[in-house]
C-alpha atoms as a PDB file:
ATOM      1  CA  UNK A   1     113.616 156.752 181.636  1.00  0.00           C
ATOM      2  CA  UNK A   2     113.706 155.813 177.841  1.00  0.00           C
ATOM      3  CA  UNK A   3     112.887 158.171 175.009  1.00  0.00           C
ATOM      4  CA  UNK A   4     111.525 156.043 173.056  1.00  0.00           C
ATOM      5  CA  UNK A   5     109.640 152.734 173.116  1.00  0.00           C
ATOM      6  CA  UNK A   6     110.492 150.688 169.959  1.00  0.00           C
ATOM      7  CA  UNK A   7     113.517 151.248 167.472  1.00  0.00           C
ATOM      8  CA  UNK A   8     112.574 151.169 163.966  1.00  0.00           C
ATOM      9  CA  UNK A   9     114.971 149.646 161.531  1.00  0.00           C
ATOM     10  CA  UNK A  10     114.499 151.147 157.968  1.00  0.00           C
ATOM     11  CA  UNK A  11     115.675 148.746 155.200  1.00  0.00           C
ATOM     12  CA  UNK A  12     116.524 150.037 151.366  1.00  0.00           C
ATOM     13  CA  UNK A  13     115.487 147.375 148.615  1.00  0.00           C
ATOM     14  CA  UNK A  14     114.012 148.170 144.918  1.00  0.00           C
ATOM     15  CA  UNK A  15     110.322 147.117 145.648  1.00  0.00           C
ATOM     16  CA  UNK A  16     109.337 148.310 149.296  1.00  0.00           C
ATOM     17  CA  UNK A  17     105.847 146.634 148.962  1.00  0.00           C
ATOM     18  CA  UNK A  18     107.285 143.361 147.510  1.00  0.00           C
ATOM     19  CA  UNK A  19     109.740 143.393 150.229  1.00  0.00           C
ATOM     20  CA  UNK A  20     107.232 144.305 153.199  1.00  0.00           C
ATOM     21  CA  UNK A  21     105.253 140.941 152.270  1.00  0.00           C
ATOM     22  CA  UNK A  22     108.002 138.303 152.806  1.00  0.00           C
ATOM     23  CA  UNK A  23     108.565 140.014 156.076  1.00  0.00           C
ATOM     24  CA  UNK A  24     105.368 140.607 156.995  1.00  0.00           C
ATOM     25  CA  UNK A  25     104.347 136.660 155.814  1.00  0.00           C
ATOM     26  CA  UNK A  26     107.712 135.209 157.595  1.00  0.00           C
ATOM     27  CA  UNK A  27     106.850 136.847 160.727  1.00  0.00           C
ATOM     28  CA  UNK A  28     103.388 137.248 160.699  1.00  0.00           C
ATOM     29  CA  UNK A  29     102.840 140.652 160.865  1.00  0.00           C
ATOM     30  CA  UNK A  30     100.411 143.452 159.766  1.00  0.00           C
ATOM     31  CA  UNK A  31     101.727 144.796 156.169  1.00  0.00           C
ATOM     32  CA  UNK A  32     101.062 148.545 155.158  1.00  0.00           C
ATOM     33  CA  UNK A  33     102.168 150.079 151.625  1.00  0.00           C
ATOM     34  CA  UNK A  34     102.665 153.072 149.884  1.00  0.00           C
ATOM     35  CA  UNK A  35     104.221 154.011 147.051  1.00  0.00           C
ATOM     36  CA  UNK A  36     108.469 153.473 147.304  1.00  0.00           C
ATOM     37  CA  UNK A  37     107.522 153.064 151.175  1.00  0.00           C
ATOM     38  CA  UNK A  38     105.848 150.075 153.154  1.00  0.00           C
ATOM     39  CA  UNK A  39     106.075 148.862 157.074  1.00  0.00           C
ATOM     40  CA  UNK A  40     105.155 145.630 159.107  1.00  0.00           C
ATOM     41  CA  UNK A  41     104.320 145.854 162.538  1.00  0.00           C
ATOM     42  CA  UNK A  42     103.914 143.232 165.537  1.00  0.00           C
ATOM     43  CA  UNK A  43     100.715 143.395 167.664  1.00  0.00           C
ATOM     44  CA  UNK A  44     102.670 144.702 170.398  1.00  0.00           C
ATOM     45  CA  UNK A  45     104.384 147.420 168.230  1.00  0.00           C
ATOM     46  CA  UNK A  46     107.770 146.873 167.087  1.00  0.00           C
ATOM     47  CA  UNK A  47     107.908 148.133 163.307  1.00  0.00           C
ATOM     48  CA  UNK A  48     110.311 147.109 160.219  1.00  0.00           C
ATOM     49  CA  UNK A  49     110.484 149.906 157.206  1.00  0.00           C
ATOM     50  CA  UNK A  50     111.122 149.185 153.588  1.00  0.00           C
ATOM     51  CA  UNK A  51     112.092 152.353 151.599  1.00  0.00           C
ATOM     52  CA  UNK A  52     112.166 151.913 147.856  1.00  0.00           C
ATOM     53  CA  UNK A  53     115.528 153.535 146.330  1.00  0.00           C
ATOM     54  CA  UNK A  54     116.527 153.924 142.819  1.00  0.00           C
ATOM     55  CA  UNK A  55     119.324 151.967 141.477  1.00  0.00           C
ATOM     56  CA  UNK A  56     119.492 149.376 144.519  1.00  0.00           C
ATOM     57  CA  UNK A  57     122.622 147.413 144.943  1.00  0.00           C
ATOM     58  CA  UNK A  58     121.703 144.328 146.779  1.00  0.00           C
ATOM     59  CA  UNK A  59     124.731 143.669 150.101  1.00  0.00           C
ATOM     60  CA  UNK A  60     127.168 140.752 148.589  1.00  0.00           C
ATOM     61  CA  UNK A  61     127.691 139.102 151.580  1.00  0.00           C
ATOM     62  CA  UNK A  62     130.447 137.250 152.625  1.00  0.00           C
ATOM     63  CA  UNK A  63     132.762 139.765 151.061  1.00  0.00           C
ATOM     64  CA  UNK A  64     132.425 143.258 151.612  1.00  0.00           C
ATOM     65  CA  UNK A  65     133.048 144.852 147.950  1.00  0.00           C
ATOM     66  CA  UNK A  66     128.913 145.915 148.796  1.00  0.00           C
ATOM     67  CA  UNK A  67     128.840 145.585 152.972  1.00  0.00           C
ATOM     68  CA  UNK A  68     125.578 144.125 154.047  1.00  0.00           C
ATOM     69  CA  UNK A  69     125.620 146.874 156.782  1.00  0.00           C
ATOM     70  CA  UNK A  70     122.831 145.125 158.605  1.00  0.00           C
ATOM     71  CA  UNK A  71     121.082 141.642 158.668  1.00  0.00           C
ATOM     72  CA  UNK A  72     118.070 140.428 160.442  1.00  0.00           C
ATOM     73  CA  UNK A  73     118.385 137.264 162.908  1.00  0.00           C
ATOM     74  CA  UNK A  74     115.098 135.196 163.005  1.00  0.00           C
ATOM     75  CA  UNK A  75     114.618 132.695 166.016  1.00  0.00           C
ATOM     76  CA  UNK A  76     113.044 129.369 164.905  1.00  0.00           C
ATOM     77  CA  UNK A  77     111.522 126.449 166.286  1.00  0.00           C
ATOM     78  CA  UNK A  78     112.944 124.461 163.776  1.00  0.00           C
ATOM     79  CA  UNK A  79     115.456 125.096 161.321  1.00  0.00           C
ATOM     80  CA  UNK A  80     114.152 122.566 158.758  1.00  0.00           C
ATOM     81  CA  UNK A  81     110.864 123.781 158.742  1.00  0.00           C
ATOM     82  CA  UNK A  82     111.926 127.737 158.852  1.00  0.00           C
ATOM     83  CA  UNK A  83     113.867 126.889 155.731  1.00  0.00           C
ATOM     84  CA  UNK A  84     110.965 125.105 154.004  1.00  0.00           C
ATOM     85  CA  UNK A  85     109.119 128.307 154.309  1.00  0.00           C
ATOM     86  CA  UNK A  86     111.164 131.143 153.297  1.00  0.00           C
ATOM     87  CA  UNK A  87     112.422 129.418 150.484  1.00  0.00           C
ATOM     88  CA  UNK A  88     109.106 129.628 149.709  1.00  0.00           C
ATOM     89  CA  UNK A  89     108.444 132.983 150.371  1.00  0.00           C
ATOM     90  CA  UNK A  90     110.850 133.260 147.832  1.00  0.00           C
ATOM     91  CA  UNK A  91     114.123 133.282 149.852  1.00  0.00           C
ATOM     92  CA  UNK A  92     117.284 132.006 148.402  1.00  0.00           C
ATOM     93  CA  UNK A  93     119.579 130.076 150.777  1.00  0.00           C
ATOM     94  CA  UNK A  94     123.341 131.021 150.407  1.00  0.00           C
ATOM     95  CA  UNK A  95     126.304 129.005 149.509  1.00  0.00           C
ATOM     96  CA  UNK A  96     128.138 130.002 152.183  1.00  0.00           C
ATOM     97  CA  UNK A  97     126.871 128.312 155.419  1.00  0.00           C
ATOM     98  CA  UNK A  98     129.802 129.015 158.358  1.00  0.00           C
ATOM     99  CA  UNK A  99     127.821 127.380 161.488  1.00  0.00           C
ATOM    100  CA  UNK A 100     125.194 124.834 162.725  1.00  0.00           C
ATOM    101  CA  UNK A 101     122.586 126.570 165.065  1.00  0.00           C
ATOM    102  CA  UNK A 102     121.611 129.309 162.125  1.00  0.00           C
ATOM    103  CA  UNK A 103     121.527 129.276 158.328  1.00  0.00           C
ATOM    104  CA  UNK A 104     121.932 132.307 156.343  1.00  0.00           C
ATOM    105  CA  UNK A 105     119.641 133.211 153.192  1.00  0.00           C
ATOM    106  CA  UNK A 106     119.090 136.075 150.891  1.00  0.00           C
ATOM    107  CA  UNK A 107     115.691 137.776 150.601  1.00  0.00           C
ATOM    108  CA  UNK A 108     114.117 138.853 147.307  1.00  0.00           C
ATOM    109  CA  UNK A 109     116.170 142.146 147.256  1.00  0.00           C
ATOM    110  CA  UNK A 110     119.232 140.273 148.395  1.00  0.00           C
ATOM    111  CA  UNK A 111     119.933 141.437 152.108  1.00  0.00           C
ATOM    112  CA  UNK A 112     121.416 138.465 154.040  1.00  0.00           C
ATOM    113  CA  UNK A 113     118.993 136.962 157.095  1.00  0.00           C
ATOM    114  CA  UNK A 114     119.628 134.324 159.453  1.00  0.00           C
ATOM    115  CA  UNK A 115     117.142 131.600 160.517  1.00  0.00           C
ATOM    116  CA  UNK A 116     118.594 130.979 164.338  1.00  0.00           C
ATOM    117  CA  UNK A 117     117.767 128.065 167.083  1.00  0.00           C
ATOM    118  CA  UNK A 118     118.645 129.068 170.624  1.00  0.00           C
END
């Protein structure tokens, strides 16, 4: 039996609202705000957090002087078009590119995400 139903992953950044609406927007889900707090959530549930903090330090990923601790993986149709859109979401795409099937970009507050094709 399983205590709980969905996992909810809670994600620091320096604009919680800001951050909520690329999510929300690149995976089309419901947005909700607060101040320093905001949330999208899929129609059947499953729930990403964004908790404002003070003094942020965005993950500087490949190197680990600041770990990225945690990234999100994003299955795509196509990579082409994926990329189209978050970079205009406002994603950055990184330098460092170390495979074919996924490519790795920053979001606004600078936590590393990969766009991924089965």
């Amino acid at each position: 039996m399983a205590i709980a139903r969905f996992p909810s992953l809670v994600i620091d950044c320096p604009d919680a609202g800001a951050l909520a609406t690329f999510y929300g927007t690149l995976l089309d889900w419901k947005v909700t705000t607060s101040p320093d707090w905001a949330e999208i959530r899929a129609d059947y549930g499953q729930c990403i957090c964004f908790q404002q903090v003070d003094d942020y330090t965005p993950p500087q990923w490949p190197g680990q002087t600041v770990p990225q601790q945690m990234h999100l993986d994003v299955v795509v149709d196509d990579l082409d078009v994926a990329e189209a859109a978050v970079l205009e979401l406002g994603a950055t795409k990184h330098e460092h590119q170390p495979g074919t099937s996924f490519r790795v970009f920053l979001d606004p507050a600078g936590h590393p995400f990969c766009l991924c094709v089965d």
